[in-house]
PDB file of N, CA and C in Angstrom:
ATOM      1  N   UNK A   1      -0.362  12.023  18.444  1.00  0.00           N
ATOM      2  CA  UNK A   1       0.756  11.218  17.985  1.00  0.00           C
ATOM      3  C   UNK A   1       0.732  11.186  16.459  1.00  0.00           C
ATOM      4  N   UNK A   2       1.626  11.736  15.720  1.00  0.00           N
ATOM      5  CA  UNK A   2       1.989  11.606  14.410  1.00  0.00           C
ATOM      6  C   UNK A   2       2.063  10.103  13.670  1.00  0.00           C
ATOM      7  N   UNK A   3       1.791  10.155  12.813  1.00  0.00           N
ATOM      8  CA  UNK A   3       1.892   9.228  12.210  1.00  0.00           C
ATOM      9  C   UNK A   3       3.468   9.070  11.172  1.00  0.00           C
ATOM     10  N   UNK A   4       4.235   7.895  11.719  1.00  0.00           N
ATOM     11  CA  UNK A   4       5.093   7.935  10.628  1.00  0.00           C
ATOM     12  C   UNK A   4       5.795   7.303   9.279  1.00  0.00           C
ATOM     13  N   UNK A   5       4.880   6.373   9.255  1.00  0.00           N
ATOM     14  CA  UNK A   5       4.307   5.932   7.710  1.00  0.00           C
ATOM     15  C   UNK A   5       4.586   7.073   6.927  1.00  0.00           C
ATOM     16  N   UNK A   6       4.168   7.962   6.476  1.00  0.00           N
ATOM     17  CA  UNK A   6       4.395   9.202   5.457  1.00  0.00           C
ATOM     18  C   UNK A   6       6.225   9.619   5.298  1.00  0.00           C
ATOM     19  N   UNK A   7       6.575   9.680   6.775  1.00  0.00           N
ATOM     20  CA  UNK A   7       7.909   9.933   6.611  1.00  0.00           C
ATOM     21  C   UNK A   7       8.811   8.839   5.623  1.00  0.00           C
ATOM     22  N   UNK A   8       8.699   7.647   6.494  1.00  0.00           N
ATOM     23  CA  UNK A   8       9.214   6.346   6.342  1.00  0.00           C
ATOM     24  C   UNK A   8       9.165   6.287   4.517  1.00  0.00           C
ATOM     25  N   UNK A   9       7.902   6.643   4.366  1.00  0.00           N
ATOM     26  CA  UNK A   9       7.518   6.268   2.334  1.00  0.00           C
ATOM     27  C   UNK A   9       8.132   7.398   1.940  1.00  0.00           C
ATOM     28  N   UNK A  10       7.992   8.244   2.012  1.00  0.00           N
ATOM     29  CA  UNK A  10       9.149   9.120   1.473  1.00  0.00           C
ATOM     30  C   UNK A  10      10.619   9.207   1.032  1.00  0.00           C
ATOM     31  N   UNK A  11      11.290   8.127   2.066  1.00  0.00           N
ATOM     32  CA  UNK A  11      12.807   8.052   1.877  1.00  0.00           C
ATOM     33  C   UNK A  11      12.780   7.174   0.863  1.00  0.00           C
ATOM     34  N   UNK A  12      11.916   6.102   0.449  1.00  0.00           N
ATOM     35  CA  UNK A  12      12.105   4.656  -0.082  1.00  0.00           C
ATOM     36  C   UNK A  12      12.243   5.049  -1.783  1.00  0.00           C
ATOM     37  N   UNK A  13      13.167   4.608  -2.578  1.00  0.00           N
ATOM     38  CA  UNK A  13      13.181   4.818  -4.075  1.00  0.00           C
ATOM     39  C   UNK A  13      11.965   3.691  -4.282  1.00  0.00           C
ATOM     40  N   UNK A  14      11.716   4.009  -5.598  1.00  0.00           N
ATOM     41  CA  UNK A  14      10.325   3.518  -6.341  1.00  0.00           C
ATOM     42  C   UNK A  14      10.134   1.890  -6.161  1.00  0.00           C
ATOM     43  N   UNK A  15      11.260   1.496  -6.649  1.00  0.00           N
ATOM     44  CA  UNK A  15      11.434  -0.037  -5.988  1.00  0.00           C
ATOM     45  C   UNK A  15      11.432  -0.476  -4.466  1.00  0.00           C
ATOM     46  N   UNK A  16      11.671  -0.269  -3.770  1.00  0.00           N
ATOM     47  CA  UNK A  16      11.555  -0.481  -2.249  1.00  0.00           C
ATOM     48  C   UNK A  16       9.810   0.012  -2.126  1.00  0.00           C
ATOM     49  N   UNK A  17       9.515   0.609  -2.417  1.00  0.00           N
ATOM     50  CA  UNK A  17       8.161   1.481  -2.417  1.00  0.00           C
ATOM     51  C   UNK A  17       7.221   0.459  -2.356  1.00  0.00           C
ATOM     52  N   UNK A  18       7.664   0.153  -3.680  1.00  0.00           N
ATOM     53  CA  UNK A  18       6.858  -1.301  -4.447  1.00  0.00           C
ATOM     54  C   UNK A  18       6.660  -2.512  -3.438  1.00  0.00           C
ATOM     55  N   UNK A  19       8.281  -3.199  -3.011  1.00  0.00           N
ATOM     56  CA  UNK A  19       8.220  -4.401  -2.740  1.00  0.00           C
ATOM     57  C   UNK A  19       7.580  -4.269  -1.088  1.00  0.00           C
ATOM     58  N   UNK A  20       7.220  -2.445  -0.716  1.00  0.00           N
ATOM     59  CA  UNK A  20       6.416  -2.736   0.691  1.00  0.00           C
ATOM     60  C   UNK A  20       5.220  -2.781   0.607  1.00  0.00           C
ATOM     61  N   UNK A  21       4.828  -2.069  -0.795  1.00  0.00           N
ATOM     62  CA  UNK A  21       3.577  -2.650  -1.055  1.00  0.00           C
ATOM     63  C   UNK A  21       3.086  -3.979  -1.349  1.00  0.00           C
ATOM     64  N   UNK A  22       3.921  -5.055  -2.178  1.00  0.00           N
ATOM     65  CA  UNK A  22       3.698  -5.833  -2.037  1.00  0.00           C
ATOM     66  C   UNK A  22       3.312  -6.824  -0.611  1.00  0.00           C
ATOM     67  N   UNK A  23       4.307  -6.285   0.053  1.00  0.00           N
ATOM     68  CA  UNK A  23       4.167  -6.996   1.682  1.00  0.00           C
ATOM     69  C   UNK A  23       2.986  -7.034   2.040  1.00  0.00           C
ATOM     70  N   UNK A  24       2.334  -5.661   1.889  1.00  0.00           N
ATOM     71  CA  UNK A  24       1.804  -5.297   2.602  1.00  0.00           C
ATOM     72  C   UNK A  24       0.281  -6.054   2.111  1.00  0.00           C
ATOM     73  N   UNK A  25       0.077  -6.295   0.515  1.00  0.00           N
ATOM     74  CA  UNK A  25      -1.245  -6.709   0.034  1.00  0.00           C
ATOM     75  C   UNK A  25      -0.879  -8.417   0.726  1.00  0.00           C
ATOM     76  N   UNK A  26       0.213  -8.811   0.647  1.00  0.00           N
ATOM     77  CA  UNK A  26       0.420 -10.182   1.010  1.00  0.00           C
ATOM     78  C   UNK A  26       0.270 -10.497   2.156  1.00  0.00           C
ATOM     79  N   UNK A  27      -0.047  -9.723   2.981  1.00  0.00           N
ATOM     80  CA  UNK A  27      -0.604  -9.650   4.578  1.00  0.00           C
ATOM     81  C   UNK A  27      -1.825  -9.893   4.476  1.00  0.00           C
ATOM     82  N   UNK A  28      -2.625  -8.718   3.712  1.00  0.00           N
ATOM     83  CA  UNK A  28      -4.299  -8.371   3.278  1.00  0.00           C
ATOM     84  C   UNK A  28      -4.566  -9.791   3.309  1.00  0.00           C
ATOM     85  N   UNK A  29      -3.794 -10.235   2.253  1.00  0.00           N
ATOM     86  CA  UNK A  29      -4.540 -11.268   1.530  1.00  0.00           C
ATOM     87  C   UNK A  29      -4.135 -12.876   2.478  1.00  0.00           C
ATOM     88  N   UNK A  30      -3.491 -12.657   3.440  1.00  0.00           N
ATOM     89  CA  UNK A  30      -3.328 -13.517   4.191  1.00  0.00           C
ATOM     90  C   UNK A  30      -4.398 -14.890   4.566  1.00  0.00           C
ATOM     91  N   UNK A  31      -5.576 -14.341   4.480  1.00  0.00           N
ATOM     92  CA  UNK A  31      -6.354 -15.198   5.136  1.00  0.00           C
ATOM     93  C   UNK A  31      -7.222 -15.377   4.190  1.00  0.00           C
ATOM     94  N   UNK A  32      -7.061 -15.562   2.954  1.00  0.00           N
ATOM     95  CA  UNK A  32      -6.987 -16.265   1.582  1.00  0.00           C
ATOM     96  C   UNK A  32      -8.439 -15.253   0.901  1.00  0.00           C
ATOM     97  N   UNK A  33      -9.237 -14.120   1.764  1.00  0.00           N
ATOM     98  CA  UNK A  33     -10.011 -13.380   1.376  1.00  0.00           C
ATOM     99  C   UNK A  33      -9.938 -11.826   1.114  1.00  0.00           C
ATOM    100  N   UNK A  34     -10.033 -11.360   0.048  1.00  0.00           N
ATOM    101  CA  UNK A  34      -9.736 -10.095  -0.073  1.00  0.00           C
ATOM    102  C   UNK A  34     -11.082  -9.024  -0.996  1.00  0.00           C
ATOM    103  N   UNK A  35     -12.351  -8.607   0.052  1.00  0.00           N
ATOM    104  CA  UNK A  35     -13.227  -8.646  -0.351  1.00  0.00           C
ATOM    105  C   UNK A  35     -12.942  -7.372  -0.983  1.00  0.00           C
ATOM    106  N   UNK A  36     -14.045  -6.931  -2.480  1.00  0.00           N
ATOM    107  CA  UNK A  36     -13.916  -5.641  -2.542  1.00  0.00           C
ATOM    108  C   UNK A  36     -14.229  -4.357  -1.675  1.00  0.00           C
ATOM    109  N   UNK A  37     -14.673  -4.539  -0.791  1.00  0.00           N
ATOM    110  CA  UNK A  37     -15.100  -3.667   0.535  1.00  0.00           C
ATOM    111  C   UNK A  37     -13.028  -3.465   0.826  1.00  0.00           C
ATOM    112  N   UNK A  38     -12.274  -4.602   1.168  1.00  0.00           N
ATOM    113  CA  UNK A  38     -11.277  -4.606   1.615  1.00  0.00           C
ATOM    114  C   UNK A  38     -10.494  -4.136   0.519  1.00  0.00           C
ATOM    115  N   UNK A  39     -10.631  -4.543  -0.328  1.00  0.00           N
ATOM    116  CA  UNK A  39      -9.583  -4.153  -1.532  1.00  0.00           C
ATOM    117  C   UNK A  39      -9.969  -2.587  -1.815  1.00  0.00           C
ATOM    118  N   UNK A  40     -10.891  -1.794  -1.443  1.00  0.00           N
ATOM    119  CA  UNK A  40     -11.265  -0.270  -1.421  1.00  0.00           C
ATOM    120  C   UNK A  40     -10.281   0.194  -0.802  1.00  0.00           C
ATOM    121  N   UNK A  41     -10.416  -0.169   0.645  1.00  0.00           N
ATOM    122  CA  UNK A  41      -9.506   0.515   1.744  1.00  0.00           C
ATOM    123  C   UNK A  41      -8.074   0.225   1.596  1.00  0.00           C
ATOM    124  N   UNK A  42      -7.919  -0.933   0.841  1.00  0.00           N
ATOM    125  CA  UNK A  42      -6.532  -1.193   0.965  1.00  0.00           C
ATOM    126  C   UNK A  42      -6.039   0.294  -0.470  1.00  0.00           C
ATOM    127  N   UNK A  43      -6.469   0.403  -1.736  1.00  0.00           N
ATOM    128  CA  UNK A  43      -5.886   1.008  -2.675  1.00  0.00           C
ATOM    129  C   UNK A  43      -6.006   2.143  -1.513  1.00  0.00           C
ATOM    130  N   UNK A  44      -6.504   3.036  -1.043  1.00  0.00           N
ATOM    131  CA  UNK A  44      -6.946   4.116  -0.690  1.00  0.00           C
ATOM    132  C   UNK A  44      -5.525   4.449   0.301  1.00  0.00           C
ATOM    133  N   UNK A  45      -5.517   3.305   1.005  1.00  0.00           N
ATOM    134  CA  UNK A  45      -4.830   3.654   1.974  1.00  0.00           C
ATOM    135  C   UNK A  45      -3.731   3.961   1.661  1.00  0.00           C
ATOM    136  N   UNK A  46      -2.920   2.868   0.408  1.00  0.00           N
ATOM    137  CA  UNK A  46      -1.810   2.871  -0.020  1.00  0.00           C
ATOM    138  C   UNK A  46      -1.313   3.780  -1.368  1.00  0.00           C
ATOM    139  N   UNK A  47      -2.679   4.621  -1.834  1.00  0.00           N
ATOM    140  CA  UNK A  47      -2.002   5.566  -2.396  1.00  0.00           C
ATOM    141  C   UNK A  47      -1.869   6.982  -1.798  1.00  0.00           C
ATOM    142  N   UNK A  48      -2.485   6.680  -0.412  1.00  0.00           N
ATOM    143  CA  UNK A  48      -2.535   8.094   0.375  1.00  0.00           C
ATOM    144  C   UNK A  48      -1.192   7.723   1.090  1.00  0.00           C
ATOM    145  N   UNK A  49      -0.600   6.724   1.465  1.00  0.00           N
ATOM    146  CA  UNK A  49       0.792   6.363   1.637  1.00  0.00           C
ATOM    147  C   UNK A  49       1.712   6.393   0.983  1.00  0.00           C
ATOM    148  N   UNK A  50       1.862   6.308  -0.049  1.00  0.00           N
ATOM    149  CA  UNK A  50       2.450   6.850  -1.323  1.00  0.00           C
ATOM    150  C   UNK A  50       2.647   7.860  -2.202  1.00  0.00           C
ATOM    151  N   UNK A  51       1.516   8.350  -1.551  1.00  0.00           N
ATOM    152  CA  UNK A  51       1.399  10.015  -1.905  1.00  0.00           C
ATOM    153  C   UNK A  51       1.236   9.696  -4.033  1.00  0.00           C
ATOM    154  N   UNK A  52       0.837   8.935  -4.077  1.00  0.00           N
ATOM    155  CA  UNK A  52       0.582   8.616  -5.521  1.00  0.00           C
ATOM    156  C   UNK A  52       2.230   8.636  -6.039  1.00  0.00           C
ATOM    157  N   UNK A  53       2.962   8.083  -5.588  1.00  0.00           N
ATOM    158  CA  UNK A  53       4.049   7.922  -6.516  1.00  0.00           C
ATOM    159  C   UNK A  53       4.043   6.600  -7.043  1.00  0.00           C
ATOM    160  N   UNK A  54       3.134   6.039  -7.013  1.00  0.00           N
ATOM    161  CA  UNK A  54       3.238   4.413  -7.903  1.00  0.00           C
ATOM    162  C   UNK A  54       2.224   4.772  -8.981  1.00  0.00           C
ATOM    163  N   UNK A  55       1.410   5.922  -9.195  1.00  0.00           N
ATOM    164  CA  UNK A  55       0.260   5.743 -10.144  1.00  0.00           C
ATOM    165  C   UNK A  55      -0.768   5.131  -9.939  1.00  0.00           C
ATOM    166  N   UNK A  56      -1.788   4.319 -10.587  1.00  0.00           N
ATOM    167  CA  UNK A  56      -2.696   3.581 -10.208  1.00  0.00           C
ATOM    168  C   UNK A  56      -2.312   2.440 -10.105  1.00  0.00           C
ATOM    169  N   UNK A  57      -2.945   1.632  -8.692  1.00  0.00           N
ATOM    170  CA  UNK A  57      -2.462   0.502  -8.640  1.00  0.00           C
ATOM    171  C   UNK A  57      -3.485  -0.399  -9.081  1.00  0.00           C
ATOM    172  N   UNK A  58      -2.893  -1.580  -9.570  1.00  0.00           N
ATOM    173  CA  UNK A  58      -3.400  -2.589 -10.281  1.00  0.00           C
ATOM    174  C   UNK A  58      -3.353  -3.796  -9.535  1.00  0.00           C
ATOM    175  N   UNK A  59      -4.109  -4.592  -8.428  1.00  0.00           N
ATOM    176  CA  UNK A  59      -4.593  -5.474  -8.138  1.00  0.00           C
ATOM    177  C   UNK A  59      -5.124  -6.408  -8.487  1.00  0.00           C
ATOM    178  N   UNK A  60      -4.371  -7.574  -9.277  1.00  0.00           N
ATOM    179  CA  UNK A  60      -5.052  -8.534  -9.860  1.00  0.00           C
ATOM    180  C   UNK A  60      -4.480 -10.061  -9.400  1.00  0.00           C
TER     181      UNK A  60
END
């Protein structure tokens, strides 16, 4: 089964891109802990989802 995350980020202009990333750390961070173990996997994941079109992301 394909994954279709990759497709989906592809269509989105730079702004939409963004505000799903945002969602998406605002989930992470849901349960008010966001260890660096977690905050690894999260950049990783989301610039391999992005295919690096945001640059480096900045988590602060």
């Amino acid at each position: 089964m394909q994954d279709p995350g990759d497709a989906i980020t592809r269509e989105l202009d730079e702004t939409k891109l963004e505000a799903l990333v945002e969602v998406v750390y605002l989930a992470a961070f849901a349960d008010g802990e966001f260890s660096e173990t977690e905050r690894a996997h999260f950049t990783r994941s989301v610039e391999q989802l992005t295919e690096g079109r945001l640059g480096s992301l900045r988590l602060n």
